[in-house]
N, C-alpha and C. Protein backbone atom coordinates (compact mmCIF):
# COMPACT_ATOMS: atom_id res chain seq x y z
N UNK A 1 76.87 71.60 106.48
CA UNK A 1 75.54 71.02 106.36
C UNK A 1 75.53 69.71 107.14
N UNK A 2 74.28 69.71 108.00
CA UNK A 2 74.15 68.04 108.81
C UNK A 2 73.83 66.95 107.78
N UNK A 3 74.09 65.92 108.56
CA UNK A 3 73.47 64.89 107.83
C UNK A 3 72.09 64.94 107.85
N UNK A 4 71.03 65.25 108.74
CA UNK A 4 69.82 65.41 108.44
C UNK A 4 69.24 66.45 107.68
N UNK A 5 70.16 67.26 107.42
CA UNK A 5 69.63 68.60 106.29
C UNK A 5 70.22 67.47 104.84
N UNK A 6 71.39 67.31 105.07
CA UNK A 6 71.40 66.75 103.23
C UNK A 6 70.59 65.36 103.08
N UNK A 7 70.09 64.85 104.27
CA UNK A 7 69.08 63.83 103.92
C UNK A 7 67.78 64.23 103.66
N UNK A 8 67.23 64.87 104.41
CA UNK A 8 65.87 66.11 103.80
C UNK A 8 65.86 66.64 102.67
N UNK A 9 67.21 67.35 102.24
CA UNK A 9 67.27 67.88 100.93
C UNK A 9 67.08 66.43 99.70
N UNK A 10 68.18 65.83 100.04
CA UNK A 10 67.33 64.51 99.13
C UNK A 10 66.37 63.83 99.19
N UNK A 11 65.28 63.77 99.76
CA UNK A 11 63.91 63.33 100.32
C UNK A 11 63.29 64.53 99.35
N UNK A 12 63.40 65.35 99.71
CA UNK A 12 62.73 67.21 98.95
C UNK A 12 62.87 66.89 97.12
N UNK A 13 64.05 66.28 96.79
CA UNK A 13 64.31 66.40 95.33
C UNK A 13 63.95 65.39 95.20
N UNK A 14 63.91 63.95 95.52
CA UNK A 14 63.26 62.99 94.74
C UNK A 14 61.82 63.40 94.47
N UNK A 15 61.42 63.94 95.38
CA UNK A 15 59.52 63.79 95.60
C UNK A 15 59.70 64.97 94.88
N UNK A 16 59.80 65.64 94.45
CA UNK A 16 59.95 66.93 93.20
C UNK A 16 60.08 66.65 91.75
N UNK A 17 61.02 65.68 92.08
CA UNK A 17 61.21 64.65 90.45
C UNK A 17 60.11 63.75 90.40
N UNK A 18 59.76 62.86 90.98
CA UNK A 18 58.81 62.37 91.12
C UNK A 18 57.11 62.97 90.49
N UNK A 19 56.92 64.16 91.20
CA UNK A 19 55.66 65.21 90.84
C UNK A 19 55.91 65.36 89.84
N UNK A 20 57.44 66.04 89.09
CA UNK A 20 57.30 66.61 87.87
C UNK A 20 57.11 65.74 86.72
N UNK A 21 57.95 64.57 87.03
CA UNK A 21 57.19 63.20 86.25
C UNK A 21 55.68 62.92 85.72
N UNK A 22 55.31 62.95 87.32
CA UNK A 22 53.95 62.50 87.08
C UNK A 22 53.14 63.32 86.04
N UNK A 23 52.97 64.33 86.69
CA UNK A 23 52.37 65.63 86.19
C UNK A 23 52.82 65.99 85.07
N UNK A 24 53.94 65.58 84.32
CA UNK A 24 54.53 66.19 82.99
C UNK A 24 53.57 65.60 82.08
N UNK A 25 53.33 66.40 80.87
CA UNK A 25 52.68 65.65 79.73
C UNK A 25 52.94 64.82 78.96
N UNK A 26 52.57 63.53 78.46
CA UNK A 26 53.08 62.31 78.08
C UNK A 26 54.11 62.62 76.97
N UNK A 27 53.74 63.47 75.94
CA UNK A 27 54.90 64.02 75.31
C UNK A 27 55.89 64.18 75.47
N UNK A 28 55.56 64.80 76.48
CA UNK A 28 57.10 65.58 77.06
C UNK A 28 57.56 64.14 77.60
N UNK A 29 57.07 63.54 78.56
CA UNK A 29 57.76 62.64 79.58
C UNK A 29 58.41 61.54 78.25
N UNK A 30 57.81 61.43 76.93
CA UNK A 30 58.04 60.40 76.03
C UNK A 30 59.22 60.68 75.55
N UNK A 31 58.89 62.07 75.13
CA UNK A 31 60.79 62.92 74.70
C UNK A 31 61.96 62.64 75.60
N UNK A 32 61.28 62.90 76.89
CA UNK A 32 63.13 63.28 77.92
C UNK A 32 63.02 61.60 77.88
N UNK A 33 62.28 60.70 78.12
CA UNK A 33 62.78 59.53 78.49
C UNK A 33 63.99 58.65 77.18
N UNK A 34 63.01 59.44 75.97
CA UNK A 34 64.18 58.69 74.67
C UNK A 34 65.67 59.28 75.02
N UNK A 35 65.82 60.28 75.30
CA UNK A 35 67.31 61.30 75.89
C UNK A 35 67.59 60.49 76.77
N UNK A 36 67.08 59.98 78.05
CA UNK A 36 67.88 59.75 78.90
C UNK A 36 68.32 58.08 78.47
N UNK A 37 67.69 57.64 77.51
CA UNK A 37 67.64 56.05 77.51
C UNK A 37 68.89 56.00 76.65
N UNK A 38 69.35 57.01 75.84
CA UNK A 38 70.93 56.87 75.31
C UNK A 38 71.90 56.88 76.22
N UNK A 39 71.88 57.24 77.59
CA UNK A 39 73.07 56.84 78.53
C UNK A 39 72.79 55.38 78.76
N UNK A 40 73.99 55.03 79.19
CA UNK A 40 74.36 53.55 79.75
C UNK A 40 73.86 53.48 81.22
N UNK A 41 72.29 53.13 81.70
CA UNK A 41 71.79 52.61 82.42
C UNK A 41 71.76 51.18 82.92
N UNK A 42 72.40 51.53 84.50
CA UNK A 42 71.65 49.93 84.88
C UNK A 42 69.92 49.65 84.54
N UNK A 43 69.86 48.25 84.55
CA UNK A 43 68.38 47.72 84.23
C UNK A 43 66.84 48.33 85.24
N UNK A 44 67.33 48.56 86.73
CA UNK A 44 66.27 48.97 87.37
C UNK A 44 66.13 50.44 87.25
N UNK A 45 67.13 51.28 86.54
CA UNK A 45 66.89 52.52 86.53
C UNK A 45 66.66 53.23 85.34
N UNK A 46 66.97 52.01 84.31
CA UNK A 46 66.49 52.38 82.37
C UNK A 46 64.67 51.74 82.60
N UNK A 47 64.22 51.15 83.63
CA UNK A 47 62.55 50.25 83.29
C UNK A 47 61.57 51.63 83.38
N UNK A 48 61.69 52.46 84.11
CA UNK A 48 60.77 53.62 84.08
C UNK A 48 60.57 53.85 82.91
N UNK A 49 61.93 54.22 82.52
CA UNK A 49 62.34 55.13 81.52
C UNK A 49 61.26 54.63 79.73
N UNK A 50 61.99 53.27 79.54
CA UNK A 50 61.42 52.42 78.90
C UNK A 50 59.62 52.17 78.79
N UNK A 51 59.34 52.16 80.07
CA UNK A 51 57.90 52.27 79.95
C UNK A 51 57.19 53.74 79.60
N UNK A 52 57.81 54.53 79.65
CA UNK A 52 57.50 55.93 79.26
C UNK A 52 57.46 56.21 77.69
N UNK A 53 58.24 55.66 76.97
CA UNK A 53 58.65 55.72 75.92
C UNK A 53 57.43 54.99 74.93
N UNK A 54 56.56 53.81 75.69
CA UNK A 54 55.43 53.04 75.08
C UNK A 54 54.81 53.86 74.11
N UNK A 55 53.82 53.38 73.61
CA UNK A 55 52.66 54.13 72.78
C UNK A 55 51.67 55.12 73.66
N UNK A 56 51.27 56.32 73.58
CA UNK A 56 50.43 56.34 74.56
C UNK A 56 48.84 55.72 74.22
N UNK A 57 48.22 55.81 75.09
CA UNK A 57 46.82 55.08 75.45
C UNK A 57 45.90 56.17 74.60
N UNK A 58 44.96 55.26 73.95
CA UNK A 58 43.83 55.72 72.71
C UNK A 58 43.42 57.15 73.12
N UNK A 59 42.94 57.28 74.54
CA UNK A 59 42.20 58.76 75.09
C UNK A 59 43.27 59.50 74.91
N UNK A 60 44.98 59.79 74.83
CA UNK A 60 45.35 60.53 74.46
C UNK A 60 46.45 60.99 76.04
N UNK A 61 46.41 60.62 76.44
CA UNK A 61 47.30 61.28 77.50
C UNK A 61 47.95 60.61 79.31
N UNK A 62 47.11 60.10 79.38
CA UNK A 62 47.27 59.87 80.92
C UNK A 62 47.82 58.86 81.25
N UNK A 63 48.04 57.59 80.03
CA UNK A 63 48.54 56.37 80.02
C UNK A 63 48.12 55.48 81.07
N UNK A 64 46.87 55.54 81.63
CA UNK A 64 46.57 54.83 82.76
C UNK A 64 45.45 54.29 82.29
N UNK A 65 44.97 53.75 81.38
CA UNK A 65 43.70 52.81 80.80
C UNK A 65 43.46 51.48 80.98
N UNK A 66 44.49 50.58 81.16
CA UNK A 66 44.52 49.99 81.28
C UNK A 66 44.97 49.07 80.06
N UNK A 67 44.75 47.57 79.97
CA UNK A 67 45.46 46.69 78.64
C UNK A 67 44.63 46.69 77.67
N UNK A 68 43.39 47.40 77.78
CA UNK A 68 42.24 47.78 76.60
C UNK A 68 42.34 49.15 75.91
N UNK A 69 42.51 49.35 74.74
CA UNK A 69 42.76 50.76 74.33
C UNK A 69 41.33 51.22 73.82
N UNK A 70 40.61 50.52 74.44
CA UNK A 70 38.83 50.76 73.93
C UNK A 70 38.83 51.82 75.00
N UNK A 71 38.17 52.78 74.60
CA UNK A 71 37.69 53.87 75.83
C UNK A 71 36.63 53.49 76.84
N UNK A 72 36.65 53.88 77.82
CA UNK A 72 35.17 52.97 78.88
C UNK A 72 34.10 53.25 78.83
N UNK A 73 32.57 52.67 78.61
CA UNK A 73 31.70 52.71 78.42
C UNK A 73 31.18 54.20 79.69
N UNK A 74 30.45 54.98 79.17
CA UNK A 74 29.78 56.25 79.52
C UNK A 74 28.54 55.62 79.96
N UNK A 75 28.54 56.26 80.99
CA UNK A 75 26.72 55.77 81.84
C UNK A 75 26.58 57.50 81.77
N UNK A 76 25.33 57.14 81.49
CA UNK A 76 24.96 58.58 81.94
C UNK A 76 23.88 58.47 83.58
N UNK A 77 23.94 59.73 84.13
CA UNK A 77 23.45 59.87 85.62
C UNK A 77 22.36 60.93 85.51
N UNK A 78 21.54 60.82 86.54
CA UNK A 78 20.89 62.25 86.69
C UNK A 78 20.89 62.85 87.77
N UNK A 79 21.31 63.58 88.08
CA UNK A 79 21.43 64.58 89.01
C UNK A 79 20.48 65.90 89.60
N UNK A 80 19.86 65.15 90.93
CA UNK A 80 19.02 65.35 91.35
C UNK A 80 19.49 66.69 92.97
N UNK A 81 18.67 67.97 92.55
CA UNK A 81 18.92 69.44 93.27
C UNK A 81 17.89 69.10 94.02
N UNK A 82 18.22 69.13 95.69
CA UNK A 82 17.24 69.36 96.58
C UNK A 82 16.87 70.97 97.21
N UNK A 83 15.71 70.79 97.14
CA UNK A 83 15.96 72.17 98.02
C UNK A 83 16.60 72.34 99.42
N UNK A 84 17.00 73.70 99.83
CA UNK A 84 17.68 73.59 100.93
C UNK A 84 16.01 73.84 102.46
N UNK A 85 16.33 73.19 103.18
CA UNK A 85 15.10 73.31 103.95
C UNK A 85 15.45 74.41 105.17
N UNK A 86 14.80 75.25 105.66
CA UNK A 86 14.46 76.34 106.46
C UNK A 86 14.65 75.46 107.99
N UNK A 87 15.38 75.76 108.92
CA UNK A 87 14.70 75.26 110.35
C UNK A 87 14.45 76.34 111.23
């Protein structure tokens, strides 16, 4: 194997770990992070971990609300159908 194939291949698996992170459900991501936080981590590689583990956010999932656990005020819109015009 070259060095540019096993550097691609690790480029390929971070950004895979990465997605599956993101995309995992806070549950889940809350579970594996308590597992992994019993190994003996250095400090920059236990802080993810640690922040995963938080409370999640009032709406329930996405942990991205911000430092208010108030849900955000709803506007409502109206939504306006044009017709399509003939040329």
């Amino acid at each position: 194997m070259t060095a540019q194939a096993f550097i691609v291949a690790l480029i390929v698996l971070a950004c895979s770990a990465y997605v599956a992170w993101t995309l995992m459900p806070a549950a889940a991501r809350r579970a594996i992070a308590k597992r992994v936080l019993r190994l003996s981590l250095p400090t920059w590689l236990a802080t993810p971990f640690r922040k995963a583990t938080l409370p999640a956010s009032a709406c329930g999932g996405c942990d991205n609300c911000g430092d208010s656990a108030e849900a955000p005020p709803t506007s409502v819109q109206t939504v306006k159908f044009h017709p399509r015009t003939r040329r």
